[in-house]
Protein backbone atom coordinates (compact mmCIF):
# COMPACT_ATOMS: atom_id res chain seq x y z
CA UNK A 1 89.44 90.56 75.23
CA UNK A 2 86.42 92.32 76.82
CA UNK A 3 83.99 89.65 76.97
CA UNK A 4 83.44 86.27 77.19
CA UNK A 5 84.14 84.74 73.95
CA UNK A 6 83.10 80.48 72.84
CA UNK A 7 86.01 78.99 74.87
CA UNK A 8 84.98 76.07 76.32
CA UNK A 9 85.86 73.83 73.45
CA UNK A 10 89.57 75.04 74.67
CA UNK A 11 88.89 74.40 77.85
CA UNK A 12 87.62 70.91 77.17
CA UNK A 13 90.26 69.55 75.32
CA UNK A 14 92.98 70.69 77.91
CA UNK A 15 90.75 69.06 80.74
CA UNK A 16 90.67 65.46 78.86
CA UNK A 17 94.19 65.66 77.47
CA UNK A 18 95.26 63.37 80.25
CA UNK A 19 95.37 59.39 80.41
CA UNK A 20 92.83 57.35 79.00
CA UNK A 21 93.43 54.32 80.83
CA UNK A 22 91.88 52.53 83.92
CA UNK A 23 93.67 54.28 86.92
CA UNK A 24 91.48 55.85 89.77
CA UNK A 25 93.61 58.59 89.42
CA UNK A 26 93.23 59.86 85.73
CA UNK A 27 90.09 61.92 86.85
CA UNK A 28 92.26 63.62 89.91
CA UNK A 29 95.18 64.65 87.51
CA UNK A 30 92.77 65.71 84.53
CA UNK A 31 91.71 68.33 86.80
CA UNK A 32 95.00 70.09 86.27
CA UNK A 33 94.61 71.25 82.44
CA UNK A 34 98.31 70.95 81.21
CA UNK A 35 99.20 74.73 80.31
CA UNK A 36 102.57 75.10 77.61
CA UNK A 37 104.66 77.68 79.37
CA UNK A 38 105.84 79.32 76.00
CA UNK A 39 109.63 80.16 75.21
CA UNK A 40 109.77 83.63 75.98
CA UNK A 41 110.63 86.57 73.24
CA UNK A 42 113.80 87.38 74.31
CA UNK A 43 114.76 90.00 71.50
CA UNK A 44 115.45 92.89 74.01
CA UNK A 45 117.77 90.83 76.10
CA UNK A 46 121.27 90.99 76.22
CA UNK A 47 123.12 87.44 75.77
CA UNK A 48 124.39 88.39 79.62
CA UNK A 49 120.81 88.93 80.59
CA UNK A 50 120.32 85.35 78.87
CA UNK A 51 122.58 83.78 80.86
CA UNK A 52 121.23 85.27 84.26
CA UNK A 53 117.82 83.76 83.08
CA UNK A 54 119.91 80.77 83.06
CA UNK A 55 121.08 80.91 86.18
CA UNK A 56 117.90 81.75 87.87
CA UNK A 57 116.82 78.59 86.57
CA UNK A 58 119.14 76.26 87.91
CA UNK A 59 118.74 77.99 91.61
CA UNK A 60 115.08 77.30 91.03
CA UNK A 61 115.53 73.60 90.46
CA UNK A 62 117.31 73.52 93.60
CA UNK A 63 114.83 75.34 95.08
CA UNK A 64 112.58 72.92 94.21
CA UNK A 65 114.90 69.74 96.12
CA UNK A 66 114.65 71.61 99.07
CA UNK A 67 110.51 72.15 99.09
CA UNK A 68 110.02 68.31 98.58
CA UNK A 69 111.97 67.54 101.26
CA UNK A 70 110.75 70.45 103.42
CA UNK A 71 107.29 69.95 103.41
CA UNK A 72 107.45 65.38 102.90
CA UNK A 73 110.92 64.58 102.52
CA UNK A 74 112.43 61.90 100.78
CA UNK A 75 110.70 62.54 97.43
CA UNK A 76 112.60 59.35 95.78
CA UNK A 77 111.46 57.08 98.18
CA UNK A 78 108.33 58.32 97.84
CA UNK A 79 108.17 57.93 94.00
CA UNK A 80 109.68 54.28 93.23
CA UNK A 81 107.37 53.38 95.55
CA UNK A 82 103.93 54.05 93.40
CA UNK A 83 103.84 51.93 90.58
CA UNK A 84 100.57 53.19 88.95
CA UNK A 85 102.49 55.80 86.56
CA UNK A 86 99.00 58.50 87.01
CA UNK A 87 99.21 57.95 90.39
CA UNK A 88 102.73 59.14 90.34
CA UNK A 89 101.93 62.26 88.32
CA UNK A 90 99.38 63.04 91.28
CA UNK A 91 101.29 63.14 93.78
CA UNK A 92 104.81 65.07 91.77
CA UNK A 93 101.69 67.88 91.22
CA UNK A 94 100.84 67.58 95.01
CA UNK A 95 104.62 67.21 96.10
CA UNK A 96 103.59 64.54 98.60
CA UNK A 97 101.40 61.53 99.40
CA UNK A 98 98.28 64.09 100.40
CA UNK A 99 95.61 65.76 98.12
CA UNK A 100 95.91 69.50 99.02
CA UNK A 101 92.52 69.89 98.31
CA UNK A 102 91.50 67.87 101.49
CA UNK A 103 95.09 66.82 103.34
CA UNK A 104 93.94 62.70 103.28
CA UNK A 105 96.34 60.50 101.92
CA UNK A 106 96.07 59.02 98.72
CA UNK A 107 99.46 56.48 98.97
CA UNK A 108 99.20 53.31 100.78
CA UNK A 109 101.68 53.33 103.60
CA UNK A 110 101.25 57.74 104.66
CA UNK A 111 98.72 58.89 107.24
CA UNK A 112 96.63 62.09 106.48
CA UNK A 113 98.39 65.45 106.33
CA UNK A 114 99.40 66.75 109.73
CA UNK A 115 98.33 70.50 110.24
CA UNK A 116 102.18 71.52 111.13
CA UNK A 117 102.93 69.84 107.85
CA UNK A 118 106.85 68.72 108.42
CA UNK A 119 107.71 72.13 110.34
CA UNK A 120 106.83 70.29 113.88
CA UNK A 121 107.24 66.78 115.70
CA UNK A 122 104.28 64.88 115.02
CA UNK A 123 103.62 64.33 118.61
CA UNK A 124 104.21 67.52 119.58
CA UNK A 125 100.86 69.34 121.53
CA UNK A 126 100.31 73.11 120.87
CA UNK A 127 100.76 73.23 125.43
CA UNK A 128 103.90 71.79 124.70
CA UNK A 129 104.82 74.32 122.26
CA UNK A 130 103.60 76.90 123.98
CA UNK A 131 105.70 76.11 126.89
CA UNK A 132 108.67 75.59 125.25
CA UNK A 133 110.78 78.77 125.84
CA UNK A 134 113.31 79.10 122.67
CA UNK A 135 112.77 82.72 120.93
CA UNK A 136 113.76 81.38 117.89
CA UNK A 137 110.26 78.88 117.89
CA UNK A 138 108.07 81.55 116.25
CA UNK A 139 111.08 82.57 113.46
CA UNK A 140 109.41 81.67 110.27
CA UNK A 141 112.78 80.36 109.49
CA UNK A 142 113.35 77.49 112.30
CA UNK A 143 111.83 73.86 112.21
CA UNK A 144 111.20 72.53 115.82
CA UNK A 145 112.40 68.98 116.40
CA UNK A 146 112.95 66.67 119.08
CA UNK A 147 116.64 66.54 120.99
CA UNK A 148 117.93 63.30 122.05
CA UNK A 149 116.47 63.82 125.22
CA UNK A 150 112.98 64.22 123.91
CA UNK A 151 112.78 67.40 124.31
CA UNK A 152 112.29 70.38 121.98
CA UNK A 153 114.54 72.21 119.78
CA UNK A 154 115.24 74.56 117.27
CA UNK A 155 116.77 74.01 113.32
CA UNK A 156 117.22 76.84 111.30
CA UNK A 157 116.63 75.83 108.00
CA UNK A 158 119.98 78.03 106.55
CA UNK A 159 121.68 74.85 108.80
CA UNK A 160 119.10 72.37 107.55
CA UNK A 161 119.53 72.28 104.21
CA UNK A 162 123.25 74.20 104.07
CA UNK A 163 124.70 72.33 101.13
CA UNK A 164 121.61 73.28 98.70
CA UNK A 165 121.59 76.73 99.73
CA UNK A 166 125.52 77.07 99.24
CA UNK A 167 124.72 75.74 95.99
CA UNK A 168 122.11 78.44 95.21
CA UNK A 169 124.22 80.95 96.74
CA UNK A 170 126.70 80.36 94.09
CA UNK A 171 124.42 80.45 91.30
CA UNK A 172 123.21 83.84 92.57
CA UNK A 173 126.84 85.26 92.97
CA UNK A 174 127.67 84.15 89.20
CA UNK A 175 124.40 85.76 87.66
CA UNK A 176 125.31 89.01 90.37
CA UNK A 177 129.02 89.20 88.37
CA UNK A 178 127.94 89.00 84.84
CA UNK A 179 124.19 91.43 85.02
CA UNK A 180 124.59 94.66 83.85
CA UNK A 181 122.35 96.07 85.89
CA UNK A 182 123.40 96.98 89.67
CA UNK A 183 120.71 97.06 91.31
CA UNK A 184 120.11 93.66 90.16
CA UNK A 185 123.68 93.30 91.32
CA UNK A 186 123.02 94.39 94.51
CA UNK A 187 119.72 92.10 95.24
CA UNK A 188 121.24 89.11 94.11
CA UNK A 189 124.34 89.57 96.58
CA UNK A 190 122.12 90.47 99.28
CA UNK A 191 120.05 87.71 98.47
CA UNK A 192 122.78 85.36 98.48
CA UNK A 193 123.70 86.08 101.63
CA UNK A 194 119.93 86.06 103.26
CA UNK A 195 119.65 82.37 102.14
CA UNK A 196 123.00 81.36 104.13
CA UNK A 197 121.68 83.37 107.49
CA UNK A 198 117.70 83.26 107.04
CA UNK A 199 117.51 87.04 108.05
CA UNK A 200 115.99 88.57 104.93
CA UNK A 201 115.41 92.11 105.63
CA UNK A 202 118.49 93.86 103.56
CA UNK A 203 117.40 91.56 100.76
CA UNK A 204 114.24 92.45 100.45
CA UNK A 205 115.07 96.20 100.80
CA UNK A 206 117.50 95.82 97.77
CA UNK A 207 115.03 93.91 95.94
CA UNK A 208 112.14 96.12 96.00
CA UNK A 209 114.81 98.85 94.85
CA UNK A 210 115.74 96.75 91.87
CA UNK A 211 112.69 98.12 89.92
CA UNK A 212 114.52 98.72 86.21
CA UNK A 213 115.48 95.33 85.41
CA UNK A 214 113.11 93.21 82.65
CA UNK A 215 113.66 90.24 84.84
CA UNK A 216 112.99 89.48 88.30
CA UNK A 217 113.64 86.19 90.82
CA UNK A 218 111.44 85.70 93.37
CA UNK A 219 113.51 83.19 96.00
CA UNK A 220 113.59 81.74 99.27
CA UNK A 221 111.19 80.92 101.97
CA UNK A 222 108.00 83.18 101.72
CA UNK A 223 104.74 82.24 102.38
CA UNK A 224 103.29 80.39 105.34
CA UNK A 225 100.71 78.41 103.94
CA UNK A 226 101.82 75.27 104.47
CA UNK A 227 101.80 75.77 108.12
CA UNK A 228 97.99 75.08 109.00
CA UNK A 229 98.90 74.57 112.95
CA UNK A 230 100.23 77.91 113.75
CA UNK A 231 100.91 79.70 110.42
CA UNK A 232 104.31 80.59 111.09
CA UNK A 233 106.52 78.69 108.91
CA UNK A 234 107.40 79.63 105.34
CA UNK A 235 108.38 77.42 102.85
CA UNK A 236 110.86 77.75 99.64
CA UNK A 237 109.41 78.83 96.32
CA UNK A 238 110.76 80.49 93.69
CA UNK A 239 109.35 82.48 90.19
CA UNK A 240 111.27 83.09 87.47
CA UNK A 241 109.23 86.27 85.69
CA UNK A 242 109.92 88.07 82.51
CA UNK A 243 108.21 91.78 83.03
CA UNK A 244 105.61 93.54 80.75
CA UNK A 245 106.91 96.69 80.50
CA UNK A 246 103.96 98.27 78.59
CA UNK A 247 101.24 96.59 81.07
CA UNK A 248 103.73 97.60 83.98
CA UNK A 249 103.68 101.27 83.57
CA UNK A 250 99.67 101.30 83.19
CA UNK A 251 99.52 99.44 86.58
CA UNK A 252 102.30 102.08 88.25
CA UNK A 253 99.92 104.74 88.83
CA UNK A 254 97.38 102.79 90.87
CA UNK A 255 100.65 102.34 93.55
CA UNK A 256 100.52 106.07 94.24
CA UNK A 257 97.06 105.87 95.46
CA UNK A 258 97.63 102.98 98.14
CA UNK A 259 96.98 105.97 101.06
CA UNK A 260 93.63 106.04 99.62
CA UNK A 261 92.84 102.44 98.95
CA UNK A 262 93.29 102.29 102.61
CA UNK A 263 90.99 105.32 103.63
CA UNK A 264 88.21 103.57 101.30
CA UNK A 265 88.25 100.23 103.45
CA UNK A 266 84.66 100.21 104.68
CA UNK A 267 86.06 99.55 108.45
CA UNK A 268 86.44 101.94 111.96
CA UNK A 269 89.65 104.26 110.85
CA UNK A 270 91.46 102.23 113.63
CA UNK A 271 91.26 98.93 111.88
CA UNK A 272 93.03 100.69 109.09
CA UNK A 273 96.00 102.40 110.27
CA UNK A 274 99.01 100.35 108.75
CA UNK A 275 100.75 103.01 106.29
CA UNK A 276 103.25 101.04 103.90
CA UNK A 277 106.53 102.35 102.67
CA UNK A 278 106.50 104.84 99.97
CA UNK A 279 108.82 102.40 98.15
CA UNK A 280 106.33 99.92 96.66
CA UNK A 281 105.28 98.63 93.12
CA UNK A 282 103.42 97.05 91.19
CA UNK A 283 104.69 94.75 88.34
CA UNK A 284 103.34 92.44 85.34
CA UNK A 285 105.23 89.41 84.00
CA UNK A 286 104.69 86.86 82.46
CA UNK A 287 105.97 83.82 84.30
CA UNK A 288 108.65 81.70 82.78
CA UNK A 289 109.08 78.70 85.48
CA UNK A 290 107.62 77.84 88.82
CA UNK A 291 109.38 76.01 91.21
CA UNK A 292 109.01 74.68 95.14
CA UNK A 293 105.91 75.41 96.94
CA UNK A 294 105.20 77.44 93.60
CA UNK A 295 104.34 74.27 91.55
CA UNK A 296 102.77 72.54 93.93
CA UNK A 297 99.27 72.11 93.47
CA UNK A 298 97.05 75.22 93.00
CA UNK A 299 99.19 77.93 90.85
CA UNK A 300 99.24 81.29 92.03
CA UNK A 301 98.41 84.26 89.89
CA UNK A 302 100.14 87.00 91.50
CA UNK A 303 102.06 87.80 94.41
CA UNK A 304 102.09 90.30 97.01
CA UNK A 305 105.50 90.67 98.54
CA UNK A 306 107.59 90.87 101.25
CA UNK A 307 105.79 89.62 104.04
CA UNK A 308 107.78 90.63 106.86
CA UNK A 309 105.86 93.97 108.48
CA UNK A 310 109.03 95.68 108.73
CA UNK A 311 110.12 95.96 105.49
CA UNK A 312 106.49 96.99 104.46
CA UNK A 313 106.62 99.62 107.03
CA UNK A 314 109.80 100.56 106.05
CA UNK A 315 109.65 100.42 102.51
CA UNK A 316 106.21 99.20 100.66
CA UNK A 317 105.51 95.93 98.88
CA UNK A 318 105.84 94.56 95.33
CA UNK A 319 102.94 93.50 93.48
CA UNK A 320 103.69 91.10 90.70
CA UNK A 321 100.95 90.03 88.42
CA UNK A 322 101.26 86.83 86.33
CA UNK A 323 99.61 87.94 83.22
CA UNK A 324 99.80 84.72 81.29
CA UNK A 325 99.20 82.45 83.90
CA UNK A 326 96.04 84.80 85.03
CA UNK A 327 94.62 84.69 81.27
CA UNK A 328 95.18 80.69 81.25
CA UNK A 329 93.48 80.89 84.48
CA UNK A 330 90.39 82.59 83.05
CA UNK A 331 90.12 80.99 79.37
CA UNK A 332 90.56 77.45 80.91
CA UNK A 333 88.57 77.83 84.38
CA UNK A 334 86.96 81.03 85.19
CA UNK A 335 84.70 81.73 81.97
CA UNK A 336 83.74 78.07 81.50
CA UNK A 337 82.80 77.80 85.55
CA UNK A 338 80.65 80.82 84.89
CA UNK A 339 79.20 79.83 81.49
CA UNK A 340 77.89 76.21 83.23
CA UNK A 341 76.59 78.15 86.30
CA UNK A 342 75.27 80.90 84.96
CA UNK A 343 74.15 80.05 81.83
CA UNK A 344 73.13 82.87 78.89
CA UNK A 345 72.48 84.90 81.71
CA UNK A 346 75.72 85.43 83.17
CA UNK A 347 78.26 85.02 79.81
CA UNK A 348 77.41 88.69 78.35
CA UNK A 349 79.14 90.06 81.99
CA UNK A 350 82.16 87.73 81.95
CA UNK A 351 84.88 89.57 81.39
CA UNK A 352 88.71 88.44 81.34
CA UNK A 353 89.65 92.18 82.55
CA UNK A 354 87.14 92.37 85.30
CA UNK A 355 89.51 89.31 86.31
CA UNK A 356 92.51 91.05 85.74
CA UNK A 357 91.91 94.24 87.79
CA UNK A 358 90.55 91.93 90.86
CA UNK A 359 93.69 89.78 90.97
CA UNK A 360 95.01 93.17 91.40
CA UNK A 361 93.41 94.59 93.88
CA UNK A 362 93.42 91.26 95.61
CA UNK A 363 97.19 91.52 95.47
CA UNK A 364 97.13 95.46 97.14
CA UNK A 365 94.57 94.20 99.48
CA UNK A 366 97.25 92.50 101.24
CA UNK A 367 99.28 95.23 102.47
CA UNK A 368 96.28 97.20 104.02
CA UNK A 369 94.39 96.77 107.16
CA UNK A 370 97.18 96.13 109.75
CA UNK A 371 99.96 94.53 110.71
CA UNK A 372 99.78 94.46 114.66
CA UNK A 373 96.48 94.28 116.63
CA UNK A 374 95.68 97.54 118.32
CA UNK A 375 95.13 96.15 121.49
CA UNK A 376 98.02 94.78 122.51
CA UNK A 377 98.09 91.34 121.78
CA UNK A 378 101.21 91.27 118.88
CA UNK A 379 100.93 90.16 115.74
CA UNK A 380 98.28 89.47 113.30
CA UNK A 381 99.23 86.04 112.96
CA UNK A 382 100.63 85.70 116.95
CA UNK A 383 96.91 87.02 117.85
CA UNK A 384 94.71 84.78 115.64
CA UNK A 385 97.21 81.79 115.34
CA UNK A 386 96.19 78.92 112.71
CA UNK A 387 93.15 81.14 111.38
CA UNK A 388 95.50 84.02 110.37
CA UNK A 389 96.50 82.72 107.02
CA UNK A 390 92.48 82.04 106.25
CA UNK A 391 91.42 85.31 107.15
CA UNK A 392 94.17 86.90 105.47
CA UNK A 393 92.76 85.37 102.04
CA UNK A 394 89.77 86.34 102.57
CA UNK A 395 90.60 90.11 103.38
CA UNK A 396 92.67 89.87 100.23
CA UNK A 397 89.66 88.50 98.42
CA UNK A 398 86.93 90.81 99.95
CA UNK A 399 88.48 93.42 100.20
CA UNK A 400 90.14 93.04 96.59
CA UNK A 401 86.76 93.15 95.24
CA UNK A 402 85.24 96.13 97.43
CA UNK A 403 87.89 98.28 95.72
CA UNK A 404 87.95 97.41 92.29
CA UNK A 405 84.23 98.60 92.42
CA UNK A 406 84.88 101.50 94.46
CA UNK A 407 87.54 102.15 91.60
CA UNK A 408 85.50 101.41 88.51
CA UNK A 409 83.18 104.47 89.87
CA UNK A 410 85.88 107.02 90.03
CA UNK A 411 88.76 106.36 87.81
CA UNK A 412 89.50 105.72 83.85
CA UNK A 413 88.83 101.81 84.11
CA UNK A 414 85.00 102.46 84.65
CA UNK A 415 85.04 101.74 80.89
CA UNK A 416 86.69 98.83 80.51
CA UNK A 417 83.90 96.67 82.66
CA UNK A 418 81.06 97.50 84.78
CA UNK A 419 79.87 96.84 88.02
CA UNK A 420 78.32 93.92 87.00
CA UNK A 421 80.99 92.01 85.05
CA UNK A 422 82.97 92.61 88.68
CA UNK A 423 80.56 90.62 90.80
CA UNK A 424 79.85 88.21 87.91
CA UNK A 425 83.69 87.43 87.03
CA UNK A 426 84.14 87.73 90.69
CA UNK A 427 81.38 84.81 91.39
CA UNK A 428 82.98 82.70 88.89
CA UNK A 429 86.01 83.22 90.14
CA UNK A 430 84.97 82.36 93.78
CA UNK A 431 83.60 79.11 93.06
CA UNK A 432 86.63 78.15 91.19
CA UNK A 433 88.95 78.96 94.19
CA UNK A 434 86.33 77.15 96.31
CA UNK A 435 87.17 73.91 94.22
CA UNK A 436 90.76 73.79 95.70
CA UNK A 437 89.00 72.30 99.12
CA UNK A 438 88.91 72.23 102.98
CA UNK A 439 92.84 70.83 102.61
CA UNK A 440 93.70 74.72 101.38
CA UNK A 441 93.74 77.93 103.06
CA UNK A 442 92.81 79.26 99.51
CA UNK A 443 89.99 76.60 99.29
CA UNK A 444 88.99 77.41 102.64
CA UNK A 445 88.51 81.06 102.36
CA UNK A 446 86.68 81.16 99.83
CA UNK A 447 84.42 78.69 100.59
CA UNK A 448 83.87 80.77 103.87
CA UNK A 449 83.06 83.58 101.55
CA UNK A 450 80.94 81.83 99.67
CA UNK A 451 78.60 80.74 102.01
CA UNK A 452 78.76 84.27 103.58
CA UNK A 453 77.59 85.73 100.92
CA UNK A 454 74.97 82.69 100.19
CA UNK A 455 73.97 83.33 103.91
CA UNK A 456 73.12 87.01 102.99
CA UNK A 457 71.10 86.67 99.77
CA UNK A 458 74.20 87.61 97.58
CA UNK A 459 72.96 84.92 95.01
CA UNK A 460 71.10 81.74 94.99
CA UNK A 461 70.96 78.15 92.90
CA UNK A 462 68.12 77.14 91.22
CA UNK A 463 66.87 73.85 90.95
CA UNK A 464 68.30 74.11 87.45
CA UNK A 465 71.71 74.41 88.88
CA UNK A 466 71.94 77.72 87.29
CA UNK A 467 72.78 80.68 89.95
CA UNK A 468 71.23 84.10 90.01
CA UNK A 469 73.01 87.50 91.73
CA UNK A 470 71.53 89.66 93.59
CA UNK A 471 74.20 92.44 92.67
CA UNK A 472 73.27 95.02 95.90
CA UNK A 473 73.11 92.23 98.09
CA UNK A 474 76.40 91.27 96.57
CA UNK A 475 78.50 94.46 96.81
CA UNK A 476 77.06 95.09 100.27
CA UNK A 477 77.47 91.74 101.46
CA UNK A 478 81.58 92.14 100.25
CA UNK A 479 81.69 95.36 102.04
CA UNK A 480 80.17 93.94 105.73
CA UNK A 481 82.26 91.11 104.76
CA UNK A 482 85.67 93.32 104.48
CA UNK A 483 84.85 95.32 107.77
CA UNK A 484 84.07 92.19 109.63
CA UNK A 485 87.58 90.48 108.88
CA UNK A 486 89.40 93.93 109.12
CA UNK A 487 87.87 93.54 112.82
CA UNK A 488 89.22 90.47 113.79
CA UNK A 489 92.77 91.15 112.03
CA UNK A 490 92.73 94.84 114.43
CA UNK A 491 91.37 93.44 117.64
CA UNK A 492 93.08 89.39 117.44
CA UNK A 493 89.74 88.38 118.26
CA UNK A 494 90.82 84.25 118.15
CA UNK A 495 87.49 83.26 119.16
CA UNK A 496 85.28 85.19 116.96
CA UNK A 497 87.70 83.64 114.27
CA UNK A 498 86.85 80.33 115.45
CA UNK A 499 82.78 81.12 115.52
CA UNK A 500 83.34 82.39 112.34
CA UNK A 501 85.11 79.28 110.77
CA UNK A 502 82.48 76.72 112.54
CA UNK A 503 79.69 78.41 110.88
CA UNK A 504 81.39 78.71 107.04
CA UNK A 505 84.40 76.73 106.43
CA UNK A 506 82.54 73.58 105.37
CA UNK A 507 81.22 73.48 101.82
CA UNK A 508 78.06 72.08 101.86
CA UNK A 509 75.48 70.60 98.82
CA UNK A 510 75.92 73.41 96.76
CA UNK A 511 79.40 72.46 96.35
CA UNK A 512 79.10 69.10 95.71
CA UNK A 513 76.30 69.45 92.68
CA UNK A 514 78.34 71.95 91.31
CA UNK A 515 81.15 70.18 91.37
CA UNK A 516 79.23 66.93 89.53
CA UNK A 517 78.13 69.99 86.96
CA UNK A 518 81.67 71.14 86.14
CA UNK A 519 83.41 67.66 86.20
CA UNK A 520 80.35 66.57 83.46
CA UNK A 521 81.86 69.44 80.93
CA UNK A 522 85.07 68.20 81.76
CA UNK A 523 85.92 72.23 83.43
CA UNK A 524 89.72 71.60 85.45
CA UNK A 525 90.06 72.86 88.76
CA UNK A 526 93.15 74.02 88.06
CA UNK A 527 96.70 73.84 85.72
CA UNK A 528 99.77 72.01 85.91
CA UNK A 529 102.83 73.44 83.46
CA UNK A 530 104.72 71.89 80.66
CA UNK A 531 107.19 73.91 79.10
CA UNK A 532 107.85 74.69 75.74
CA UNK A 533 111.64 73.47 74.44
């Protein structure tokens, strides 16, 4: 589908297909639009390969025990002690007692989210942390607790949650001995072993080789969102993925060019030196089950991984988009947000694969730029501490969107969307994301780019509530935008971060009529799964 077609009748009935009683939290969950996860067509796959799906599943569901009690922790507890049934669904979607669109706490008994989540002591002070002198603190695979002494100390979480993991272990070993398929073979081992020792590296070597397989597991403790003190702790997921081998091929090309995506970055050539492995890829799936930090709250639409700098150096990345879950993302949110804001105007540039070719450049964005700050001062995320997961969303954002434009000049897609239906899509898109909230690193960074680009003339609202683009503004705005983050990443400049977030991380009046506009035609803020039998 090329355009924007009359979907918001769709869209509508999703959004109000939740309870239509009396509790204050009906309008909360309504704005996750239920989305039927369909049984997948599994015609080309061997009754084997059936039974690995099946196996992947019941890791995942462990998976999942381990996220509840990773980030809250006793999820039971937690659970028989609601008694408004909608209340209960709330907080199962936000796998806690806290909205993760603003951290507060919406269960009698819980204080607001703490910005360490469950990683850290909740007394502990960043001097304290700072002075504590275990090497094994900044692992994104340790919790820090307190000793009987009071003091601090180090839990790996392979020791933290041991049983579960032996558990998953043994579901990965069983689906490693009956694939057909050795490199899946050999990344399921590997992978087996990672989750019993928390050092991931051979795994994620092995699993970026297993590129011939129609199925693919995505497992273990990724990304460190959760962490909003220092942004160093990673938390269990997993995906479950079914790949489009058709769609897959077209995208494979695109991975070849990554040398040049990198030259393009509109940035000084030392802000852009990381080189990835030649070993990357670029997949689409469709996803069959989401478990873990996965499922909780906002749904991601594709993934960009490993995230450990070595492997990337070593190897490359893996690119996985989510094609259904990106077109239920667009039918049910992004087109109806930009038919309410934009009105007649806007609709005719709409376009669901102007969405799909962002999401993928957002995806490549993230292995570009660098890795290490080139003036000494480690890490990325050592360097610019809690900000580093923020302004890594918005490179991937900005600098997502800089390149699909610079692409739609000079390759074949220039016919499948123009200029225009980028920025449009890419505006509708934005104030979606911006919907998720101050609570979110995803809500946060692109609320920071939004008022960016509203700083710069980009677009404006009308008294109408409608929005108008200014589309050079736009596109040059994105571009000063993507040089000015690429900055900060090179030189770890903390407290131009800081300046940065004072001046755009709050959303401001803009937000809150459009959010009175999109909850009056009933437009979710995002999905929540059920799955088909």
């Amino acid at each position: 589908m090329k355009r924007f077609m009359v979907i918001l009748a769709a869209a509508l009935l999703c959004a109000v297909a939740c309870n239509n009683d009396k509790s204050a939290f009906s309008k909360k969950v309504a704005d996750y639009a239920v989305v039927t996860i369909e049984a997948p067509d599994l015609s080309g796959i061997t009754d084997n390969g059936k039974e690995v799906l099946n196996l992947y599943r019941f890791a995942a569901d462990e998976v999942d025990a381990i996220y509840w009690e990773q980030y809250f922790g006793d999820k039971n507890a937690l659970l028989e002690g609601i008694t408004d049934p909608v209340q209960k669904t709330f907080a199962e979607i936000n796998y806690g007692p806290w909205d993760r669109t603003t951290g507060k706490s919406f269960v009698d008994g819980y204080k607001d989210r703490l910005p360490g989540a469950s990683f850290y002591p909740a007394d502990m002070t960043v001097e304290e942390f700072e002075a504590f002198s275990d090497p094994d603190k900044k692992s994104p695979y340790t919790f820090i607790r307190r000793a009987e002494d009071g003091s601090l100390q180090t839990v790996w979480f392979h020791d933290q949650y041991k049983t579960r993991l032996e558990k998953i272990s043994d579901y990965l070993k069983a689906a490693a001995d009956i694939t057909i398929k050795p490199s899946v073979k050999k990344y399921l081992l590997a992978k087996a072993d990672a989750l019993l020792s928390d050092n991931y590296y051979q795994s994620s070597l092995e699993w970026l080789n297993m590129d011939d397989s129609k199925m693919d597991l995505v497992i273990g403790p990724n990304e460190a969102v959760d962490d909003q003190l220092f942004g160093l702790k990673r938390s269990y997921e997993a995906y479950v993925l079914l790949k489009n081998q058709a769609r897959t091929q077209e995208l494979t090309e695109f991975v070849s060019r990554i040398g040049e995506f990198q030259h393009e970055l509109p940035c000084d050539p030392a802000y852009k030196t990381f080189q990835p492995g030649t070993g990357s890829n670029i997949f689409s799936c469709d996803a069959l089950y989401y478990a873990g930090k996965a499922n909780a709250g906002v749904k991601v639409i594709a993934l960009n991984l490993p995230f450990d700098a070595q492997v990337q150096e070593d190897k490359g990345t893996r690119t996985i988009l989510l094609e259904n879950i990106i077109r239920a993302k667009y039918n049910y949110i992004v087109a109806p947000t930009g038919a309410v804001l934009l009105g007649n105007s806007g609709i005719g540039h709409l376009s669901s694969d102007a969405f799909f070719w962002s999401i993928v450049f957002r995806e490549v964005a993230h292995g570009l730029g660098v890795k290490e700050t080139v003036n000494g001062k480690g890490s990325v995320e050592e360097a610019l501490g809690g900000s580093a997961i923020d302004f890594e969303e918005m490179k991937a954002n900005a600098a997502g969107i800089f390149l699909v434009c610079k692409i739609q000049e000079h390759y074949k897609i220039h016919h499948i969307f123009t200029k225009r239906d980028i920025l449009t899509t890419f505006f509708a898109s934005l104030v979606r994301a911006e919907r998720f909230g101050e609570g979110s690193s995803l809500g946060r960074a692109n609320t920071m780019i939004y008022n960016y680009l509203l700083d710069h003339g980009a677009f404006t609202r009308q008294e109408s509530g409608l929005y108008t683009i200014d589309y050079a503004k736009m596109e040059s705005s994105i571009a000063e935008l993507t040089a000015f983050i690429l900055k900060i990443q090179a030189t770890g400049d903390r407290a131009a971060a800081l300046e940065f977030e004072a001046r755009y991380s709050k959303t401001g009046a803009n937000y809150k009529a459009d959010l009175v506009n999109l909850g009056l035609e009933g437009i979710p803020a995002d999905i929540r799964f059920a799955y088909s039998k």
